[in-house]
N, C-alpha and C. Protein backbone atom coordinates (compact mmCIF):
# COMPACT_ATOMS: atom_id res chain seq x y z
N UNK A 1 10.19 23.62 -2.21
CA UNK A 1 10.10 25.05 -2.43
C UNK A 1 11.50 25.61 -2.66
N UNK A 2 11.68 26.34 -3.87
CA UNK A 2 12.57 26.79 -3.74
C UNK A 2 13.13 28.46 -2.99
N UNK A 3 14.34 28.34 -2.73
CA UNK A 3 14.90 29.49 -2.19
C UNK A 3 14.82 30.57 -2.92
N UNK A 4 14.70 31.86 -2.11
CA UNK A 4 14.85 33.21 -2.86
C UNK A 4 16.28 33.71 -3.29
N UNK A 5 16.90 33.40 -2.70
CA UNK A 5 18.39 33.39 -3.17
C UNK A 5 18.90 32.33 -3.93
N UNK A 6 18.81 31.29 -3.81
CA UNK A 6 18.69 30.20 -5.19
C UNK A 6 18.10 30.86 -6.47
N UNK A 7 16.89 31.65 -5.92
CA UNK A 7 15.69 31.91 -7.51
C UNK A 7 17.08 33.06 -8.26
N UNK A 8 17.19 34.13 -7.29
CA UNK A 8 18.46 34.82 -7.53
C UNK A 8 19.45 34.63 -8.56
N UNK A 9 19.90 33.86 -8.01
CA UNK A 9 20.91 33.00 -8.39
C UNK A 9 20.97 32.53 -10.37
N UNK A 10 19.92 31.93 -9.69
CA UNK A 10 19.50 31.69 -12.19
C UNK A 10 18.97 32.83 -12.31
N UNK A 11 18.49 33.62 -11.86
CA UNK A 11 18.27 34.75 -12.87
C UNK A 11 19.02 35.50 -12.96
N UNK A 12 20.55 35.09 -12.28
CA UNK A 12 21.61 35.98 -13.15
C UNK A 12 22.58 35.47 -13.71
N UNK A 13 22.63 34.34 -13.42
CA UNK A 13 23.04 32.92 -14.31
C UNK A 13 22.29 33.04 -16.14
N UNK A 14 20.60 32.85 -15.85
CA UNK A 14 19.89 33.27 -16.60
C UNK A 14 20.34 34.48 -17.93
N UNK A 15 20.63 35.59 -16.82
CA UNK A 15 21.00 36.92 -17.87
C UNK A 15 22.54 37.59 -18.15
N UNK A 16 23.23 36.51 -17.22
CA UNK A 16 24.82 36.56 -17.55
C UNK A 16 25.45 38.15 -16.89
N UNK A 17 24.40 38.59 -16.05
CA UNK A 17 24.75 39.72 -15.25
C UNK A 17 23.61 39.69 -13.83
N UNK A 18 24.58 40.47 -13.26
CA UNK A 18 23.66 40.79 -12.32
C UNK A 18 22.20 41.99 -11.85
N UNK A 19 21.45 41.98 -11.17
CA UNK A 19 20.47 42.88 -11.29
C UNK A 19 19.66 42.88 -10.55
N UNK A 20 19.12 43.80 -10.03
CA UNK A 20 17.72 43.63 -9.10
C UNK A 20 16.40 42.98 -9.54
N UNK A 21 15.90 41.81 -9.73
CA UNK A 21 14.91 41.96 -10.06
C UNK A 21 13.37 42.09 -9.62
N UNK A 22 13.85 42.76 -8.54
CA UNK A 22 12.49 44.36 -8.09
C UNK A 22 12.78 45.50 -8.38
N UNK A 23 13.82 45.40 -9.06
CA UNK A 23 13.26 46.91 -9.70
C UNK A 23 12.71 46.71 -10.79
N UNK A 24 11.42 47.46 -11.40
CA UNK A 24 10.91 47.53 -12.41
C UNK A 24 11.77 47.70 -13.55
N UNK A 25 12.85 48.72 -13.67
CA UNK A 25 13.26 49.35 -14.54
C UNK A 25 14.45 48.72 -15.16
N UNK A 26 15.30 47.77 -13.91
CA UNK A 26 16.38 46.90 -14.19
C UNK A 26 15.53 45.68 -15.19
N UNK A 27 14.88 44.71 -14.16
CA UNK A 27 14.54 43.96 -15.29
C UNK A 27 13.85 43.96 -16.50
N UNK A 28 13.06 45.35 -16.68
CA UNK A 28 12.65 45.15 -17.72
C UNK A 28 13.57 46.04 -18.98
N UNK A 29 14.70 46.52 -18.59
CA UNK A 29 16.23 46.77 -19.27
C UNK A 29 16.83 45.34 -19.56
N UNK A 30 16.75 44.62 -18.81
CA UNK A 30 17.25 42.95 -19.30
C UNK A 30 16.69 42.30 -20.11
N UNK A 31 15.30 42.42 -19.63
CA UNK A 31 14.32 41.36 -21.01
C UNK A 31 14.41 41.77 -22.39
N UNK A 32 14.39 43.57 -22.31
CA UNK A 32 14.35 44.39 -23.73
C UNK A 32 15.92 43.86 -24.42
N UNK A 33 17.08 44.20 -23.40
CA UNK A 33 17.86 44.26 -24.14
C UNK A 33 18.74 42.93 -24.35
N UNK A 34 18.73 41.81 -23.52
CA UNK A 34 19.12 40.20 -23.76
C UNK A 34 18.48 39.48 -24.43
N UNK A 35 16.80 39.83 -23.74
CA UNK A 35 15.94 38.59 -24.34
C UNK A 35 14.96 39.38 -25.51
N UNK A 36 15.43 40.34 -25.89
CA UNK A 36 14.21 41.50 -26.86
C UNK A 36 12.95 41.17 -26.81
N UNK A 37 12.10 40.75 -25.45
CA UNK A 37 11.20 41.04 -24.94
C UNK A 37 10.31 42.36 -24.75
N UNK A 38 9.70 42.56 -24.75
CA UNK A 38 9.12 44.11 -24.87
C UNK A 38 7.56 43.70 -24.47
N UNK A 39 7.59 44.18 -23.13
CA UNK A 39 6.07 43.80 -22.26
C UNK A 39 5.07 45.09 -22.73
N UNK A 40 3.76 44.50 -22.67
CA UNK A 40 2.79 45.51 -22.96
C UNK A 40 2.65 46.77 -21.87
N UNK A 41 2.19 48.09 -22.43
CA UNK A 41 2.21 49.01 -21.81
C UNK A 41 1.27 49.24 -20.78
N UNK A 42 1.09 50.06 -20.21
CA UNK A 42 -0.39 50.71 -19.30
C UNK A 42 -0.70 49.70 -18.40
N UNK A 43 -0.17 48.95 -17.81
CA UNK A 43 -0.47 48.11 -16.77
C UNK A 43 0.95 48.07 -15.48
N UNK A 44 0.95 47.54 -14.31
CA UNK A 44 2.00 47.38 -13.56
C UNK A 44 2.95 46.40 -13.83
N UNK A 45 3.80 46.25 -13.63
CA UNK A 45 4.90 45.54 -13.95
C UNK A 45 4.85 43.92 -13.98
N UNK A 46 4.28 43.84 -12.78
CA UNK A 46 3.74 42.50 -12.33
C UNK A 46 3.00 41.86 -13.22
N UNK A 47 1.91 42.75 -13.74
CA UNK A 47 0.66 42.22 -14.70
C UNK A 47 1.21 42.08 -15.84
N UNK A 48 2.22 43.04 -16.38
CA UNK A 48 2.66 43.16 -17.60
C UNK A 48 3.64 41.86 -17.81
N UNK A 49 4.04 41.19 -16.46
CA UNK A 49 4.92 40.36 -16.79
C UNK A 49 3.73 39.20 -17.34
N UNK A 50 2.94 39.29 -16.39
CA UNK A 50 1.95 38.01 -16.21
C UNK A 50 1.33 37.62 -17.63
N UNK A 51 1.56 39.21 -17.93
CA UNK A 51 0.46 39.28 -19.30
C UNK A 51 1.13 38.78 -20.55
N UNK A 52 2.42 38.36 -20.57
CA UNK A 52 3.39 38.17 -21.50
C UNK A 52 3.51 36.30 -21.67
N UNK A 53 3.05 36.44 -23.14
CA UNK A 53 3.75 34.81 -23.48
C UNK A 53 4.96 35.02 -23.90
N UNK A 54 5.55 33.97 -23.44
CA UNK A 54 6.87 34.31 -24.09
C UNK A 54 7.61 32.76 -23.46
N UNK A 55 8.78 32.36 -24.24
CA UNK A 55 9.54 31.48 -24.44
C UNK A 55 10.32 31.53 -23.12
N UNK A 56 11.09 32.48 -22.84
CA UNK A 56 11.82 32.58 -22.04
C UNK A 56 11.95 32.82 -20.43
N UNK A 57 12.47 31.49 -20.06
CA UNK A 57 12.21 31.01 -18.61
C UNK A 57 12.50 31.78 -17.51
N UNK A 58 13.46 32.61 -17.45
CA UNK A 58 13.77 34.23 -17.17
C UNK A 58 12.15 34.96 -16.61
N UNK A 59 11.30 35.14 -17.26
CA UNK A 59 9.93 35.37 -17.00
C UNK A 59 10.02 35.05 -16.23
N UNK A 60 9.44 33.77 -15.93
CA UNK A 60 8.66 33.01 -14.90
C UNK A 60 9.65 32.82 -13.66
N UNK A 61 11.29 33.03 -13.99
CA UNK A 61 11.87 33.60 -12.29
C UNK A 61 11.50 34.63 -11.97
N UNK A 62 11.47 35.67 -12.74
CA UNK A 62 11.31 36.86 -11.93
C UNK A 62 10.17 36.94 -11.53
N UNK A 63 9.16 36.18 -12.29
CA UNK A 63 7.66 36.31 -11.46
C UNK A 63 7.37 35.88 -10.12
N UNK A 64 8.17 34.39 -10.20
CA UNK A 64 8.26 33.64 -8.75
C UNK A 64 9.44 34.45 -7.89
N UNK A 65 10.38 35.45 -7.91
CA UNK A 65 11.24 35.87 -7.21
C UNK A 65 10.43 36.54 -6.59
N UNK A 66 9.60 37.89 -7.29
CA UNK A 66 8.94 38.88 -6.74
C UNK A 66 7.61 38.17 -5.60
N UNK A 67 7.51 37.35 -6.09
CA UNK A 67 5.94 36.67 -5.65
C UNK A 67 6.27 36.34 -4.33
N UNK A 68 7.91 36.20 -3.92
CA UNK A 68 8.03 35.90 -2.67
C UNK A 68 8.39 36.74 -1.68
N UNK A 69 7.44 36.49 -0.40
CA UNK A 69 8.03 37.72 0.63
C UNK A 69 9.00 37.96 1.06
């Protein structure tokens, strides 16, 4: 299992800055503007991530960051 501060860790390794990624508004300012990601609207953040295919492995930290208590 990995660490929450490890997961941390590459996802700012990942985005070459640092950032909260619980805040809604930070990471999805990173995906738009590093990875020009652009998640679907009208849903929560979480879902919207979930709801996203996408290439970039960045996703799937911040999904597993948040996912942990």
């Amino acid at each position: 299992m990995t660490s929450k501060s490890f997961l941390l860790q590459r996802i700012h390794v990942f985005a070459k800055e640092e950032f909260d990624p619980n805040s809604d508004e930070q990471a999805e300012d990173i995906l738009r503007r590093k990875f020009s990601v652009y998640l679907p609207q009208r849903q929560s953040f979480d879902d919207r991530l979930a709801n996203t295919i996408c290439d970039h492995e960045i996703i799937t930290l911040i999904r597993e960051y948040r996912a942990m208590a």
